[in-house]
PDB file of N, CA and C in Angstrom:
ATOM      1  N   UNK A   1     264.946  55.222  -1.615  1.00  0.00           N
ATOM      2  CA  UNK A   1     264.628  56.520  -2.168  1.00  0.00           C
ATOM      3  C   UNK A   1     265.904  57.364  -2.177  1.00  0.00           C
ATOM      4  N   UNK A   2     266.205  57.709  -3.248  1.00  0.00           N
ATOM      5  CA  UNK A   2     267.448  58.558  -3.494  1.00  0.00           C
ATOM      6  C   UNK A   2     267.145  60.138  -3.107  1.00  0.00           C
ATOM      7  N   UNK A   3     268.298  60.745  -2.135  1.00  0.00           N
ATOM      8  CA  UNK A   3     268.536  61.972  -1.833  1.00  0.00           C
ATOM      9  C   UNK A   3     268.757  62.688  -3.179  1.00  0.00           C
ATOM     10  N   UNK A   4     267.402  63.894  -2.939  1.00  0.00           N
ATOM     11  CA  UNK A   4     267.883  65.187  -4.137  1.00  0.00           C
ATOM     12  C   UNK A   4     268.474  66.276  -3.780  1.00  0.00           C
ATOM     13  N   UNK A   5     269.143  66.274  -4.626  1.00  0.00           N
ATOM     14  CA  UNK A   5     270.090  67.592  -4.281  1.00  0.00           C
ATOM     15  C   UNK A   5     269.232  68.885  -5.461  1.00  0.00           C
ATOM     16  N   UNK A   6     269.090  69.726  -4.432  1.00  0.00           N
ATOM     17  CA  UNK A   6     268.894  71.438  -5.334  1.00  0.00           C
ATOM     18  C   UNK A   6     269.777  71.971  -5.377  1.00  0.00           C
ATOM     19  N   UNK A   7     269.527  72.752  -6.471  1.00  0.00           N
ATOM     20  CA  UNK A   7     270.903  73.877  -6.519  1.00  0.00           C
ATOM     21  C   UNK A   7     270.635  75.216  -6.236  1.00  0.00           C
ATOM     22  N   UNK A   8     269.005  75.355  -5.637  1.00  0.00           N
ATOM     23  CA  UNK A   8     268.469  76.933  -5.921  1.00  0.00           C
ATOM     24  C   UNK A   8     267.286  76.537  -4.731  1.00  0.00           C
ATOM     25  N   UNK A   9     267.306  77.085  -3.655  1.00  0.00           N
ATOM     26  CA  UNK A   9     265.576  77.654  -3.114  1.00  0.00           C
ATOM     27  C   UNK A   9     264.607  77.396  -3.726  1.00  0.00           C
ATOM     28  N   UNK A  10     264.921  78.597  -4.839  1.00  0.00           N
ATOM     29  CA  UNK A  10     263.172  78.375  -6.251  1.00  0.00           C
ATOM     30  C   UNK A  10     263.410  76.927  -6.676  1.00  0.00           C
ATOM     31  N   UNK A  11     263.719  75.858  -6.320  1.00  0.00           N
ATOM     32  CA  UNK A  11     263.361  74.539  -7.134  1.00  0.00           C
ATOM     33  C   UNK A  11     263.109  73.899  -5.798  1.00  0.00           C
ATOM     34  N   UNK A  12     263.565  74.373  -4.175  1.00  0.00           N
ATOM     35  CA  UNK A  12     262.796  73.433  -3.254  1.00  0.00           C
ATOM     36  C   UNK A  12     261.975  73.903  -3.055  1.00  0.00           C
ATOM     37  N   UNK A  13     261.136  75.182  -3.275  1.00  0.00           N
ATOM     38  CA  UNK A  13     260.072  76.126  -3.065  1.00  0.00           C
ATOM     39  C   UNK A  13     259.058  75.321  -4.058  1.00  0.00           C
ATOM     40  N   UNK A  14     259.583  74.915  -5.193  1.00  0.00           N
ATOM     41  CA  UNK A  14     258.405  74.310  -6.452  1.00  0.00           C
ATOM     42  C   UNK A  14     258.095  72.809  -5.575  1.00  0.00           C
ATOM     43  N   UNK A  15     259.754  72.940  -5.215  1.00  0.00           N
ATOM     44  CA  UNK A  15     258.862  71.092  -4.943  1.00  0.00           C
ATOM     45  C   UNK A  15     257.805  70.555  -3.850  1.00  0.00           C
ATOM     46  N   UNK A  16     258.197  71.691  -3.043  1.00  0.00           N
ATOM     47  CA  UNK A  16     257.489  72.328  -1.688  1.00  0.00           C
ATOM     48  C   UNK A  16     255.917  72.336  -2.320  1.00  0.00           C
ATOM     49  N   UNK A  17     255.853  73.111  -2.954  1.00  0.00           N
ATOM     50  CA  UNK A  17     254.655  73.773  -3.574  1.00  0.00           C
ATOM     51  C   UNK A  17     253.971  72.658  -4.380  1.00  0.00           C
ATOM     52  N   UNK A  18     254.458  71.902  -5.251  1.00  0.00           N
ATOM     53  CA  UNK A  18     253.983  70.323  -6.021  1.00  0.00           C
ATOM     54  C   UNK A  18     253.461  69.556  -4.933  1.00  0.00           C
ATOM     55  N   UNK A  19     254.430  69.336  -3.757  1.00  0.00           N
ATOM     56  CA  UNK A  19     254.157  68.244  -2.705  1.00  0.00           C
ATOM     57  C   UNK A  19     252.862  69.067  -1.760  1.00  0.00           C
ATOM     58  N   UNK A  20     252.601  69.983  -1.334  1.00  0.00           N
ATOM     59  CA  UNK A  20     251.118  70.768  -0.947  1.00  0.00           C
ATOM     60  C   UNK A  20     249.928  70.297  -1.742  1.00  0.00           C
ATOM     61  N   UNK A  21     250.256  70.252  -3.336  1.00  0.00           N
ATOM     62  CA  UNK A  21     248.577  70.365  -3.698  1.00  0.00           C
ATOM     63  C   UNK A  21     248.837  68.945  -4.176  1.00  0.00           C
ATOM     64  N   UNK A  22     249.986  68.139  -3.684  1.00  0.00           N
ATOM     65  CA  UNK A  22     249.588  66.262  -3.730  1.00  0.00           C
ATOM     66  C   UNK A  22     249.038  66.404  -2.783  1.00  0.00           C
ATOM     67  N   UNK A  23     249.346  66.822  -1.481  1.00  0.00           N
ATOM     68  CA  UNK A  23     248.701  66.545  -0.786  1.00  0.00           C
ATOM     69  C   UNK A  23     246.769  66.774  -0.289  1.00  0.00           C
ATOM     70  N   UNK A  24     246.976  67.929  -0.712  1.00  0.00           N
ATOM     71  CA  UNK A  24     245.483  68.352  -1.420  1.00  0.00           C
ATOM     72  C   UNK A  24     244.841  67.815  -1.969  1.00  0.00           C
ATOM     73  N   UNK A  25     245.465  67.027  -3.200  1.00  0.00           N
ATOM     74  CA  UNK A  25     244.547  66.122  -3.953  1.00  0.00           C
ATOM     75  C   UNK A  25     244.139  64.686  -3.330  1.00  0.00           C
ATOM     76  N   UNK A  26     245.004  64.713  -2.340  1.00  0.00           N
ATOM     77  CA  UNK A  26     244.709  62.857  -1.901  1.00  0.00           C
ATOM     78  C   UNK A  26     243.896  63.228  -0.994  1.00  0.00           C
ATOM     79  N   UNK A  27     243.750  64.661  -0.311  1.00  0.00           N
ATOM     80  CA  UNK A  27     242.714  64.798   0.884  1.00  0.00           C
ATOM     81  C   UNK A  27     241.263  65.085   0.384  1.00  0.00           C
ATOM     82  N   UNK A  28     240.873  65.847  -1.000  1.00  0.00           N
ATOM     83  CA  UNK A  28     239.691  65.503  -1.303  1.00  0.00           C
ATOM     84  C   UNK A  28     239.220  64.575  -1.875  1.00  0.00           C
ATOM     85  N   UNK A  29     240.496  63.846  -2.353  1.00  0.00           N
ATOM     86  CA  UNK A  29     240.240  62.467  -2.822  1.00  0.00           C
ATOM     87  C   UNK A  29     239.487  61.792  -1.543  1.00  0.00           C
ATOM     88  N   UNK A  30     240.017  61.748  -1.034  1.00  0.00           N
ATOM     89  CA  UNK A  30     239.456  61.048   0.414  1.00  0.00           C
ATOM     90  C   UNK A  30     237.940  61.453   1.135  1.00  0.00           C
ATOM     91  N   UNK A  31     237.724  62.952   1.016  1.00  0.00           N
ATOM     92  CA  UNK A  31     236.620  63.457   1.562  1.00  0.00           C
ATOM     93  C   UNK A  31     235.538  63.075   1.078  1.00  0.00           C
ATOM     94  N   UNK A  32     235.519  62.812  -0.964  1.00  0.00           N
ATOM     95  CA  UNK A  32     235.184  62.571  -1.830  1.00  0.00           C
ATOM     96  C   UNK A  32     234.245  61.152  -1.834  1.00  0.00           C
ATOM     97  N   UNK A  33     235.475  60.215  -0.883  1.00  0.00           N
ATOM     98  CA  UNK A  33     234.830  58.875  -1.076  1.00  0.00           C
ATOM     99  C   UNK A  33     234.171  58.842   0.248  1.00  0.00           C
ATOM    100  N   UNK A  34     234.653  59.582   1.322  1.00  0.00           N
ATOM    101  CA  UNK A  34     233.625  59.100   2.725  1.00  0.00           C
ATOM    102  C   UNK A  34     232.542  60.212   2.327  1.00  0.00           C
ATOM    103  N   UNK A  35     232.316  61.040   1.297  1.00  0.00           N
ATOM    104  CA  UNK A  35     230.846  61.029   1.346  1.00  0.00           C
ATOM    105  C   UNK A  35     230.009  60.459   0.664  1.00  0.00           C
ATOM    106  N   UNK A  36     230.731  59.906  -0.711  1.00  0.00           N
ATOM    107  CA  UNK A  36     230.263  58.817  -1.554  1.00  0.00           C
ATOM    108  C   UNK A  36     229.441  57.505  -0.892  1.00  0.00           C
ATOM    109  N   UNK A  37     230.515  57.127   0.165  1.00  0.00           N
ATOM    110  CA  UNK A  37     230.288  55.629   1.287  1.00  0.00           C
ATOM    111  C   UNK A  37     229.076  56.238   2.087  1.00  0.00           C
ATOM    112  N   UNK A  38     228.953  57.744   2.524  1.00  0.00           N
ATOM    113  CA  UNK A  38     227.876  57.932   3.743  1.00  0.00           C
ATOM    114  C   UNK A  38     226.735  57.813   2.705  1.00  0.00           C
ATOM    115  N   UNK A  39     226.677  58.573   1.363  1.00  0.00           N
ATOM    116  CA  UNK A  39     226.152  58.548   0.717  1.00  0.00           C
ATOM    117  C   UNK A  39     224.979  57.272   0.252  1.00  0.00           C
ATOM    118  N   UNK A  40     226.203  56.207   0.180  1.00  0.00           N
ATOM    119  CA  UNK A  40     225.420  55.061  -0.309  1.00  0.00           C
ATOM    120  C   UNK A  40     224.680  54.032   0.923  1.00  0.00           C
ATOM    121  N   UNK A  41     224.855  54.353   2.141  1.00  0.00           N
ATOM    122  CA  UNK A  41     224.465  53.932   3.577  1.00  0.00           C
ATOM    123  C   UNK A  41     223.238  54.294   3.624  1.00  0.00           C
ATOM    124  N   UNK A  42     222.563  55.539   2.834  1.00  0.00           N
ATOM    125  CA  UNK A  42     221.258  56.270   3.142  1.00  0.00           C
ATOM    126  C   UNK A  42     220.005  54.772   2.878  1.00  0.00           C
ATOM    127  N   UNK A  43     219.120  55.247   3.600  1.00  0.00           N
ATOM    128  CA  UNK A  43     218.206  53.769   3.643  1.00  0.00           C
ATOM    129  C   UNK A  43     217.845  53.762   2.008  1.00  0.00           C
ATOM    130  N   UNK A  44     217.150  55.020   1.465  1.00  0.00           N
ATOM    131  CA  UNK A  44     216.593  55.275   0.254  1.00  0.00           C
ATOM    132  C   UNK A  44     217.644  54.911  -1.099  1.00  0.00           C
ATOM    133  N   UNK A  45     218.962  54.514  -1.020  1.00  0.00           N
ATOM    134  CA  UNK A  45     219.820  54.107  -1.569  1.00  0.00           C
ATOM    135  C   UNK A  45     219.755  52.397  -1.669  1.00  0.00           C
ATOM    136  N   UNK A  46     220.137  52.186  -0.220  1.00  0.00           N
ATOM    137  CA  UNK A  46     219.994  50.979   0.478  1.00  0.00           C
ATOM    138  C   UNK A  46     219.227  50.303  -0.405  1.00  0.00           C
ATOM    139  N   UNK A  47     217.643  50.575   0.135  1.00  0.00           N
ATOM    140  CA  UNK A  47     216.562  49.717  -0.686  1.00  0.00           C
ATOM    141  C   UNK A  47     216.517  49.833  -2.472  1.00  0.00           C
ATOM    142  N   UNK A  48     216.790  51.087  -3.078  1.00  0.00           N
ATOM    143  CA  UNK A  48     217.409  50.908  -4.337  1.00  0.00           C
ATOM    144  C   UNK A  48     217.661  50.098  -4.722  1.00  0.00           C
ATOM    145  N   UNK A  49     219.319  49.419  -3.968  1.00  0.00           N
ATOM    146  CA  UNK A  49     220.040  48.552  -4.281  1.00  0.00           C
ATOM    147  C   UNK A  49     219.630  47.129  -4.305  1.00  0.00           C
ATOM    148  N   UNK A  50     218.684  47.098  -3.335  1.00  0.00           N
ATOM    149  CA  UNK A  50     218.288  45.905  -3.364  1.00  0.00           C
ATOM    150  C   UNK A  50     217.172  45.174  -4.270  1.00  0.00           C
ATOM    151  N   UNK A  51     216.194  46.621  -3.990  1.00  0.00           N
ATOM    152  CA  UNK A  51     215.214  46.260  -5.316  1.00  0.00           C
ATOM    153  C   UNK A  51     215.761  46.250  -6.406  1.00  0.00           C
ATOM    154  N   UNK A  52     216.674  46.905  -6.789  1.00  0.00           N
ATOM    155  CA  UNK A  52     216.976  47.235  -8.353  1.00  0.00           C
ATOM    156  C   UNK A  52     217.934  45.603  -8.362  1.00  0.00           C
ATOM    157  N   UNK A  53     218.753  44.830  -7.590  1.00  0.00           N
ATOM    158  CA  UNK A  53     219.210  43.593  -7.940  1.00  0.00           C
ATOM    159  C   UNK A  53     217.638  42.672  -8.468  1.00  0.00           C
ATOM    160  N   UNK A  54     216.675  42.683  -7.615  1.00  0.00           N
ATOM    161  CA  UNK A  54     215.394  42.299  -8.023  1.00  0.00           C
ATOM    162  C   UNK A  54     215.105  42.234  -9.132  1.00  0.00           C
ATOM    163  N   UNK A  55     215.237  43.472  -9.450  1.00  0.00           N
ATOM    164  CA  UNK A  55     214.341  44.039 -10.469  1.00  0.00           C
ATOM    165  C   UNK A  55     214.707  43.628 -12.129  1.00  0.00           C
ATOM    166  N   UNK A  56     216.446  43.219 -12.054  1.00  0.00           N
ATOM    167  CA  UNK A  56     217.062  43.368 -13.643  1.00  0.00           C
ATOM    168  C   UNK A  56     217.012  41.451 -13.224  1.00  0.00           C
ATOM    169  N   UNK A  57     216.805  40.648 -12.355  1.00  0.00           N
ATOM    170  CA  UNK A  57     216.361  39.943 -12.197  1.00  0.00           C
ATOM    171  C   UNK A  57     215.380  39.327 -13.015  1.00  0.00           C
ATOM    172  N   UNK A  58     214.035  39.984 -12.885  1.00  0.00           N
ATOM    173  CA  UNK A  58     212.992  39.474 -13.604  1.00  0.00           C
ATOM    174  C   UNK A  58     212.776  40.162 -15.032  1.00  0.00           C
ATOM    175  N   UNK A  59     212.015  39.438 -15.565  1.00  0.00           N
ATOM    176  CA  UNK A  59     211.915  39.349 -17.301  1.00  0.00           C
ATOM    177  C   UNK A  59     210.628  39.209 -17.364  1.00  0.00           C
ATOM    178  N   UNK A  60     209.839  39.584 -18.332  1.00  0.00           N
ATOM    179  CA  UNK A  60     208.822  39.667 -18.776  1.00  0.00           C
ATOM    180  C   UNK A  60     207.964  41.051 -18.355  1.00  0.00           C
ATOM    181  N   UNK A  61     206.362  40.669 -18.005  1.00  0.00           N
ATOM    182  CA  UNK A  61     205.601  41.152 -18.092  1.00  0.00           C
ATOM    183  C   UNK A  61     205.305  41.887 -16.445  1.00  0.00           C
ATOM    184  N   UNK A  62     205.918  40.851 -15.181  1.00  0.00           N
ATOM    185  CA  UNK A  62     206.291  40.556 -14.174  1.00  0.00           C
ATOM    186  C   UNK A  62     206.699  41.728 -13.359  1.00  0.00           C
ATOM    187  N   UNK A  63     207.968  41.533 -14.863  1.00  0.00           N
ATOM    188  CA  UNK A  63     209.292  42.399 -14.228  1.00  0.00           C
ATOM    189  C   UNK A  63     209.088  43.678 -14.655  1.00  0.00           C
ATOM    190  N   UNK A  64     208.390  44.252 -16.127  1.00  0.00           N
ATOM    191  CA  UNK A  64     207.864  45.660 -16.369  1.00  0.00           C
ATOM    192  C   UNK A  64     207.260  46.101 -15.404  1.00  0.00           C
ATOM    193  N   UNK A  65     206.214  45.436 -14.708  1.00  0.00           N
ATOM    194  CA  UNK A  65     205.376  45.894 -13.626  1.00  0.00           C
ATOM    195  C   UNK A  65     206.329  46.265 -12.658  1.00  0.00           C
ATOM    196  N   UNK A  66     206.966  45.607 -12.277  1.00  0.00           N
ATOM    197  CA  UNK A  66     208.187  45.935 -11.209  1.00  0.00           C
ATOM    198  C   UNK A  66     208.982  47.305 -11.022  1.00  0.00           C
ATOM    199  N   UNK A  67     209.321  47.496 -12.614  1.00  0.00           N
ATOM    200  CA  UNK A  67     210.404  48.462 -13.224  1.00  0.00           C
ATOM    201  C   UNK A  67     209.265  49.748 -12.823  1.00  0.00           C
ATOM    202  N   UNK A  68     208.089  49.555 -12.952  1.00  0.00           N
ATOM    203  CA  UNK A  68     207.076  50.850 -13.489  1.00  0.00           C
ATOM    204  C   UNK A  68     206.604  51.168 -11.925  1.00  0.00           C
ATOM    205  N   UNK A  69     206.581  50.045 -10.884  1.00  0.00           N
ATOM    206  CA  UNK A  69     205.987  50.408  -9.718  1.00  0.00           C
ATOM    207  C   UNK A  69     206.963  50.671  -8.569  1.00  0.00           C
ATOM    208  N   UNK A  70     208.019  49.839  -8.816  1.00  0.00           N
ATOM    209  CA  UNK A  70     208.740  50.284  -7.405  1.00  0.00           C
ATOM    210  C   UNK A  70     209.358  51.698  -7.403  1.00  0.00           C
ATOM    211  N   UNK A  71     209.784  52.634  -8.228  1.00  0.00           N
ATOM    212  CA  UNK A  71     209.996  54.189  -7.993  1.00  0.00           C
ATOM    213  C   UNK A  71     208.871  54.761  -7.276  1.00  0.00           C
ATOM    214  N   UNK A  72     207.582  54.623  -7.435  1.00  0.00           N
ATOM    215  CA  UNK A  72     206.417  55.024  -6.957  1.00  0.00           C
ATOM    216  C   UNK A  72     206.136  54.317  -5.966  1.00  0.00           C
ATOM    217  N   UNK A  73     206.671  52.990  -5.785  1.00  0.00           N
ATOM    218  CA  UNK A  73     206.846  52.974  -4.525  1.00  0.00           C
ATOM    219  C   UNK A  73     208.071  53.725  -3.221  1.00  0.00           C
ATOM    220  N   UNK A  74     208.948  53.839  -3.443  1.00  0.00           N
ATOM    221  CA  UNK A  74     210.095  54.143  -3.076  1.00  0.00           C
ATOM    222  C   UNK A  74     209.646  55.639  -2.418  1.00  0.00           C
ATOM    223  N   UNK A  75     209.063  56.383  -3.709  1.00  0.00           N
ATOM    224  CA  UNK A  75     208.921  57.671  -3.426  1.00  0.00           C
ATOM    225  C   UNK A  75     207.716  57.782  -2.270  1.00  0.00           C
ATOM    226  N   UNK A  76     206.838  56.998  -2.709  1.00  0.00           N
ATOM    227  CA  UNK A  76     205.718  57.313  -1.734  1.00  0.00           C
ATOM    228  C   UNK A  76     206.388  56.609  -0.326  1.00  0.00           C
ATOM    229  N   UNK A  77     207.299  55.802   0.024  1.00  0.00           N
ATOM    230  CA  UNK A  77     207.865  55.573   1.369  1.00  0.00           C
ATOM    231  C   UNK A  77     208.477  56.556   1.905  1.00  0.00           C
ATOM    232  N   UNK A  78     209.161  57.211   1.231  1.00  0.00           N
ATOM    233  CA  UNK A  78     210.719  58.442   1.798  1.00  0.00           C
ATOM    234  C   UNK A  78     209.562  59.158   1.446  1.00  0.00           C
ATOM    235  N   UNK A  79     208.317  59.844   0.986  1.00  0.00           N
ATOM    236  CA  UNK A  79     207.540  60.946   1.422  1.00  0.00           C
ATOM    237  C   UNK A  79     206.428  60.879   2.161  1.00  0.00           C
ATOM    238  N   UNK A  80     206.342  59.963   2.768  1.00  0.00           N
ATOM    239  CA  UNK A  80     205.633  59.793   3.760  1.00  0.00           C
ATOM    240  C   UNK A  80     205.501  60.404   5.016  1.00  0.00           C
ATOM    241  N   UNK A  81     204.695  60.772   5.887  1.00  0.00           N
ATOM    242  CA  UNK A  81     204.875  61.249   7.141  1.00  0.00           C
ATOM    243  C   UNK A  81     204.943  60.661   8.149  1.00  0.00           C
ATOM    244  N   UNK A  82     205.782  60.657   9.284  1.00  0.00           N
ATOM    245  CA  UNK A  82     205.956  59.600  10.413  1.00  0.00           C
ATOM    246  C   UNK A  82     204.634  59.611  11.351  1.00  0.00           C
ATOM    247  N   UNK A  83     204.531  58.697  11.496  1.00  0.00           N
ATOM    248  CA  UNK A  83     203.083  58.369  12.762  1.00  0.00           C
ATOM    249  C   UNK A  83     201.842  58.014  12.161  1.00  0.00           C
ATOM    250  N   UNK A  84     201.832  58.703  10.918  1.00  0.00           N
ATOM    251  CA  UNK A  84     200.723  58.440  10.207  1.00  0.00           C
ATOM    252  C   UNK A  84     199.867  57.205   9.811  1.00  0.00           C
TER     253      UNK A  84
END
């Protein structure tokens, strides 16, 4: 990496100031994806994922039934009440 030379304050002040909001950007970049990742950990995601590999799986008449029931299923699990 080659040494820069300034000739003025106001151009290490800019570069100062450029290198802050890189750094800014790689930190919500970052915040961005660990909530994306916590995000996709949620159980109601989880099982999504799994049914929905299922689901583009099957074909026919089978698999419509599938497509049409598991949201209504899903929903009626995550709104459910505990103990019940």
């Amino acid at each position: 990496m080659a040494t820069k030379k300034y000739s003025s304050y106001a151009q290490i002040d800019r570069e100062l100031e450029i290198l802050k909001i890189e750094k800014e950007i790689s930190y919500q970049k970052l915040v961005l994806s660990i909530q994306v990742t916590k995000d996709s950990f949620a159980p109601k995601n989880i099982a999504r994922g799994l049914l929905g590999s299922f689901k583009t799986s099957l074909e026919g008449s089978y698999g419509t039934i599938l497509n049409i029931a598991i949201p209504f299923i899903l929903k009626w699990i995550t709104n459910r009440k505990r103990g019940c």
